[in-house]
N, C-alpha and C. Protein backbone atom coordinates (compact mmCIF):
# COMPACT_ATOMS: atom_id res chain seq x y z
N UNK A 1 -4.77 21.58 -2.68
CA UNK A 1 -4.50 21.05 -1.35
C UNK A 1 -3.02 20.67 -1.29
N UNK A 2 -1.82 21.30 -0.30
CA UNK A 2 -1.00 20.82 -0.24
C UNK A 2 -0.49 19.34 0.25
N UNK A 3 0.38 18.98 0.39
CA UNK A 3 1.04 17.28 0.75
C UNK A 3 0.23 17.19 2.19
N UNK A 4 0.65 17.90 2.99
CA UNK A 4 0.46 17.77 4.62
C UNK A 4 -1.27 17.74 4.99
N UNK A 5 -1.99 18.97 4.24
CA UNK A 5 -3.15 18.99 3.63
C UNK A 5 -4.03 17.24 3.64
N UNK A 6 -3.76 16.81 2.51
CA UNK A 6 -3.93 15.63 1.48
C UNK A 6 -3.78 14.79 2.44
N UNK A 7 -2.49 14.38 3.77
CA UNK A 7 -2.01 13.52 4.11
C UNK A 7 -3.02 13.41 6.00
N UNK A 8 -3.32 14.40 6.39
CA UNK A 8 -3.88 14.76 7.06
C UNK A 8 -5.68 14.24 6.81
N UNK A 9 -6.25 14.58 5.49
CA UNK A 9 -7.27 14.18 5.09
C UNK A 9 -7.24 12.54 5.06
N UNK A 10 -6.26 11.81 4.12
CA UNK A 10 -6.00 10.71 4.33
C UNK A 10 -6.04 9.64 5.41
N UNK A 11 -5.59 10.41 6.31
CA UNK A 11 -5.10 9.92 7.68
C UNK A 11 -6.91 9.75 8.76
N UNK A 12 -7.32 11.20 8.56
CA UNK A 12 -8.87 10.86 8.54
C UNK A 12 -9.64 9.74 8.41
N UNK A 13 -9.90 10.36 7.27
CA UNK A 13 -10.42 8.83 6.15
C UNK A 13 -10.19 7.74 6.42
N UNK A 14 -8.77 7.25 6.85
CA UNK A 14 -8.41 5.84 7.55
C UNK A 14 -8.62 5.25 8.53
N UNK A 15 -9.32 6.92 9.45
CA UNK A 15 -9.45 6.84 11.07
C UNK A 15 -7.83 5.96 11.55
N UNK A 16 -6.83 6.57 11.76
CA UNK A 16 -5.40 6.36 11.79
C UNK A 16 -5.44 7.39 12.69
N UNK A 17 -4.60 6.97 13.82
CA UNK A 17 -3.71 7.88 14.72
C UNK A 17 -2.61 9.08 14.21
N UNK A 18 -1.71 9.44 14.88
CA UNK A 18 -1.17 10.38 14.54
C UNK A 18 0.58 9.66 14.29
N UNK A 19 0.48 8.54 14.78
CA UNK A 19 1.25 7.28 14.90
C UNK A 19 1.41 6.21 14.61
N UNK A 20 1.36 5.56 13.51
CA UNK A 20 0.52 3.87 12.63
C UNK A 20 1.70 3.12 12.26
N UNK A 21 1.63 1.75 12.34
CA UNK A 21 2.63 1.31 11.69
C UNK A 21 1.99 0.49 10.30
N UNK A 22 2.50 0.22 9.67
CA UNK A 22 2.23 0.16 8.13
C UNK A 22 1.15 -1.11 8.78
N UNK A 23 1.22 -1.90 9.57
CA UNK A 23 0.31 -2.93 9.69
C UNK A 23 -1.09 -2.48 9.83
N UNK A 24 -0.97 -1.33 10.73
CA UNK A 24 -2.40 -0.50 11.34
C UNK A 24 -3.00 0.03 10.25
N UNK A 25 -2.43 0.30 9.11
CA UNK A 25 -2.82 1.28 8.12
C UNK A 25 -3.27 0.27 7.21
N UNK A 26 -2.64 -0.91 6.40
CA UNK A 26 -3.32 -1.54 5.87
C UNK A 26 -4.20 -2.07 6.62
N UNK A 27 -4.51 -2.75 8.04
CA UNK A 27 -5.40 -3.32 9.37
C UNK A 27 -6.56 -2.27 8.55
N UNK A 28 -6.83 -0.89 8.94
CA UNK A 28 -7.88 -0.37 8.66
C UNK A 28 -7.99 0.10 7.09
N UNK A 29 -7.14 0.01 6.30
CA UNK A 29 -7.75 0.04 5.01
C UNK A 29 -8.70 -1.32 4.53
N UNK A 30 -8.00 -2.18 5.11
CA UNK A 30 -9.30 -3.42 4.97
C UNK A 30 -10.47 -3.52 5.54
N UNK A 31 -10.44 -3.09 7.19
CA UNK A 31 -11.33 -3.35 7.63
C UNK A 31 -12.59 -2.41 7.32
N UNK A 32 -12.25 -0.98 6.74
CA UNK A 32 -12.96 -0.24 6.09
C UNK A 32 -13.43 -0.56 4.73
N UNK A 33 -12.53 -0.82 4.10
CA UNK A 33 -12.89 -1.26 2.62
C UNK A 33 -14.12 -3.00 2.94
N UNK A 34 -13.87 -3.52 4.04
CA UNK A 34 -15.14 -4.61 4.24
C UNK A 34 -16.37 -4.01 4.95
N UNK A 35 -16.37 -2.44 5.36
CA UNK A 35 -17.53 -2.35 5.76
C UNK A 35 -18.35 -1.67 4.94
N UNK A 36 -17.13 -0.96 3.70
CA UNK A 36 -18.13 0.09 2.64
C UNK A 36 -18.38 -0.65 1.61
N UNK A 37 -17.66 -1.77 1.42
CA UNK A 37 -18.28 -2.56 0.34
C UNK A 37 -19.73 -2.69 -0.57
N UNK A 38 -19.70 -2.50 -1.25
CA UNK A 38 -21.19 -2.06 -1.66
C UNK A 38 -21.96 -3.36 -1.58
N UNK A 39 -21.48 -4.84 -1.84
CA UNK A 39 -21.74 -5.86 -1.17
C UNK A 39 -22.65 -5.94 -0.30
N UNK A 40 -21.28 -5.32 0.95
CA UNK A 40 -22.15 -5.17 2.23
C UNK A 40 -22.93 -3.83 3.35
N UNK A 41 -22.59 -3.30 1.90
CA UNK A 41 -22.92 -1.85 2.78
C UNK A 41 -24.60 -1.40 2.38
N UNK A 42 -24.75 -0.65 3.71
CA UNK A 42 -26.33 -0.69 4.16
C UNK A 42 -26.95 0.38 3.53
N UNK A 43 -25.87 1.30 3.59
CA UNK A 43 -25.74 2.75 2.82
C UNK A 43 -26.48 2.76 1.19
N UNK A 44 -27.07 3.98 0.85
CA UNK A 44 -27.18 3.54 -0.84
C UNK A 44 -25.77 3.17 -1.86
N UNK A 45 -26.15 2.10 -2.85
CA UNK A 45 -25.27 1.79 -4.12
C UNK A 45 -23.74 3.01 -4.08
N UNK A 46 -24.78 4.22 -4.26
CA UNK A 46 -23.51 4.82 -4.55
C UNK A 46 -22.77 5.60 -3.64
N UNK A 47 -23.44 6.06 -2.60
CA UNK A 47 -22.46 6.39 -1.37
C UNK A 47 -21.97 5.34 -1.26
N UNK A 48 -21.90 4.03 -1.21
CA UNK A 48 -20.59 3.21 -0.90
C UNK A 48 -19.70 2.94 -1.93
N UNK A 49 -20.01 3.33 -2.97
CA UNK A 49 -19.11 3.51 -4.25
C UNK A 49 -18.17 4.61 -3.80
N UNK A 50 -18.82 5.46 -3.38
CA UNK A 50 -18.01 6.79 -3.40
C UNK A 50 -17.32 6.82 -2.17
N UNK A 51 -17.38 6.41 -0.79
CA UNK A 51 -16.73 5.59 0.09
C UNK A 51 -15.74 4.85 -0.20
N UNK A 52 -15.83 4.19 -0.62
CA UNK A 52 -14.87 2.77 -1.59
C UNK A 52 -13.60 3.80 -1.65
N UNK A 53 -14.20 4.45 -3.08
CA UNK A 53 -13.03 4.72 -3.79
C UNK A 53 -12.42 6.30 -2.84
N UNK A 54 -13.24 6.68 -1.98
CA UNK A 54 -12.73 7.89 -0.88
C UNK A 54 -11.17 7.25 -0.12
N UNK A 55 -11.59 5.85 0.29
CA UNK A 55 -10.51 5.24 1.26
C UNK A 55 -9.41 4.71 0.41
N UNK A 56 -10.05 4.24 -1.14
CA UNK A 56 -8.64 3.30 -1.68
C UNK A 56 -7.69 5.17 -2.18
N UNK A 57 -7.95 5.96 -2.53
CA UNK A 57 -7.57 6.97 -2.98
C UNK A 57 -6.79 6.96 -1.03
N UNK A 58 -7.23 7.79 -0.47
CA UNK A 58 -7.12 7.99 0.84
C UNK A 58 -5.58 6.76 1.21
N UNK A 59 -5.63 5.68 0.85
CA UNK A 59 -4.67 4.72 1.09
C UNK A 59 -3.32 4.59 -0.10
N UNK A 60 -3.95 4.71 -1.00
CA UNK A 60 -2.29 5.45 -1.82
C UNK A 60 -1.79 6.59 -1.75
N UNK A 61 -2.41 7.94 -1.18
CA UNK A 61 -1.73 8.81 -0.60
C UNK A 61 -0.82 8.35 0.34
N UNK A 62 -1.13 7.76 1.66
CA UNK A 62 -0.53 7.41 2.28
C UNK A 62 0.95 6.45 2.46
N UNK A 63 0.69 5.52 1.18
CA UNK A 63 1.56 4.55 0.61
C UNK A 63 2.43 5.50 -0.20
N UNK A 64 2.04 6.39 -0.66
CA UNK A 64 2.97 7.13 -1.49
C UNK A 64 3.63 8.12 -0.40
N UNK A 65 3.02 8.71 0.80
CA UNK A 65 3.50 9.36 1.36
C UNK A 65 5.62 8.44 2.37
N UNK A 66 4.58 7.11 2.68
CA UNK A 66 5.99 6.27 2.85
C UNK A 66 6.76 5.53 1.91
N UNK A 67 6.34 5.81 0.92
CA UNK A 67 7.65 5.23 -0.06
C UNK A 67 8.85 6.69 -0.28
N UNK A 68 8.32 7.65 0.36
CA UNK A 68 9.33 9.27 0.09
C UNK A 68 9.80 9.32 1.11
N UNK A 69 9.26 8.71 2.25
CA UNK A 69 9.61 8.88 3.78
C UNK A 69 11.35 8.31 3.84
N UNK A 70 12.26 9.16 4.81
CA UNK A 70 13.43 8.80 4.60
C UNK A 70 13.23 8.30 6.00
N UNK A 71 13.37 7.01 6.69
CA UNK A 71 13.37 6.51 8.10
C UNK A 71 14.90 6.32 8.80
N UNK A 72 14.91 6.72 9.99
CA UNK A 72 16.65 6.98 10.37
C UNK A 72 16.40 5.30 11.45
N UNK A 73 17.66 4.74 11.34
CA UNK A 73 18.07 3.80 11.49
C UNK A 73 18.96 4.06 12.19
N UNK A 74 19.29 5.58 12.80
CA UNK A 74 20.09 5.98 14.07
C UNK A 74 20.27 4.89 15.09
N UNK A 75 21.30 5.12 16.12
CA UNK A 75 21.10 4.02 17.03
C UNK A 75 20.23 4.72 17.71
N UNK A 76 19.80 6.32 18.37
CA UNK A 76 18.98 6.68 19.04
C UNK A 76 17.68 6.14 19.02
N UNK A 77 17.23 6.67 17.51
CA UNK A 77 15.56 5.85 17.30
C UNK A 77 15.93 4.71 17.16
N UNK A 78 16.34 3.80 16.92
CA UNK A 78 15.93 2.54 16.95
C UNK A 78 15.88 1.97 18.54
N UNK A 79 16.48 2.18 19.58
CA UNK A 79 16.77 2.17 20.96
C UNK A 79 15.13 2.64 21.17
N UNK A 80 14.29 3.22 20.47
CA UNK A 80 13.22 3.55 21.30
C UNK A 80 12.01 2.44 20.75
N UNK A 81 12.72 1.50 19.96
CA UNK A 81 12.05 0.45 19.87
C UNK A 81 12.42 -1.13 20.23
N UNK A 82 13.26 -1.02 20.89
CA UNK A 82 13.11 -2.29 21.78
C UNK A 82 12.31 -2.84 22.46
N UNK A 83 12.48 -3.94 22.21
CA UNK A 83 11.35 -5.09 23.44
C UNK A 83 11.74 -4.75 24.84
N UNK A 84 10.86 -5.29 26.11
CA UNK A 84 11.28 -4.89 27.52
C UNK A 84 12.33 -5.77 27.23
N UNK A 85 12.52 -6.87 26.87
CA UNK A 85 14.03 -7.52 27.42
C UNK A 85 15.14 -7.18 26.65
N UNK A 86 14.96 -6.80 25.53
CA UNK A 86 16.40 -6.14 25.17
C UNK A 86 16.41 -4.73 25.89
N UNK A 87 15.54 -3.60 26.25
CA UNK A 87 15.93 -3.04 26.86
C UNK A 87 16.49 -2.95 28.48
N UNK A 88 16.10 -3.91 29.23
CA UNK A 88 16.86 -4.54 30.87
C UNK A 88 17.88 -5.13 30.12
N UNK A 89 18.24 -6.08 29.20
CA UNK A 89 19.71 -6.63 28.57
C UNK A 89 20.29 -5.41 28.39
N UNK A 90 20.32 -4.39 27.68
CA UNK A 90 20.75 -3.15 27.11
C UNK A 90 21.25 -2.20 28.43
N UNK A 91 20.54 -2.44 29.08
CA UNK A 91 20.60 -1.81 30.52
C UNK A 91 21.38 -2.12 31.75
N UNK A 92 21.28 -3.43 31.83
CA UNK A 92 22.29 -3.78 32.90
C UNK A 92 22.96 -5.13 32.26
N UNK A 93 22.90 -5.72 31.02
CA UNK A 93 23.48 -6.90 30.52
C UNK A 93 22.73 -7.92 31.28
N UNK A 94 23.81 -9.08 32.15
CA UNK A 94 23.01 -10.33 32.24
C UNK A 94 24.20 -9.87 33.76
N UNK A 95 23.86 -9.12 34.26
CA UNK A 95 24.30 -9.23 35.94
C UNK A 95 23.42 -9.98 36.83
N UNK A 96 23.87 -10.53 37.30
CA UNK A 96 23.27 -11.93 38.13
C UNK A 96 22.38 -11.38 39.19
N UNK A 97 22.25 -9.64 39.67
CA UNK A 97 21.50 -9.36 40.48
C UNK A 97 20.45 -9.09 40.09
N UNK A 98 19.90 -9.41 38.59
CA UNK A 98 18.94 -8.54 37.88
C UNK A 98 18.05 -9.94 37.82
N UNK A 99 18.21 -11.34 37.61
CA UNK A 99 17.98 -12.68 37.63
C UNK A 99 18.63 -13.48 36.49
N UNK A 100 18.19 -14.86 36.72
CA UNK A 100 19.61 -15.38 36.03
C UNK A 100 19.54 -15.07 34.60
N UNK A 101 21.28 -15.33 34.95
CA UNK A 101 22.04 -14.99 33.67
C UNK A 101 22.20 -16.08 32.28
């Protein structure tokens, strides 16, 4: 199975968008890893064994996939993450017709 392959499967497995931020990804590696728990899972002993270790595998792909990830710190992309008010600041500054300054 190639990288994209593997990372794609992963991404599955996590039930993850096509878009996650590292919060979302650990968010559902936990909240999965508390429902397959063999603890608490309804499932037999070892399908949630094998669950378990499907997602923690499934979640260091992923972790390994962003520790290689090179992230651009461009001013472009980062501009597409502003808050609404830095982007109206960014936009028209603090002109008094926009409200106060």
């Amino acid at each position: 199975m190639n990288t994209l392959e593997r990372i794609h499967r992963a991404r599955t497995v996590l039930e993850l968008p096509e878009h996650a931020t590292l919060r979302e990804i650990k968010n559902s590696h936990k909240r999965l890893l508390k429902k397959w728990h063999p603890d608490r899972c309804r499932k037999s002993l070892e399908e949630c064994h094998e669950k378990t270790a499907e997602i923690n595998e499934s979640y260091e792909v992923i972790l390994s996939f962003i520790e290689q990830y090179k992230f651009s710190f461009s001013e472009e992309e980062v501009r597409k993450y502003l808050t609404d008010d830095e982007w109206w600041l960014d936009r028209f500054g603090k002109d008094p017709l926009w409200g106060p300054g």
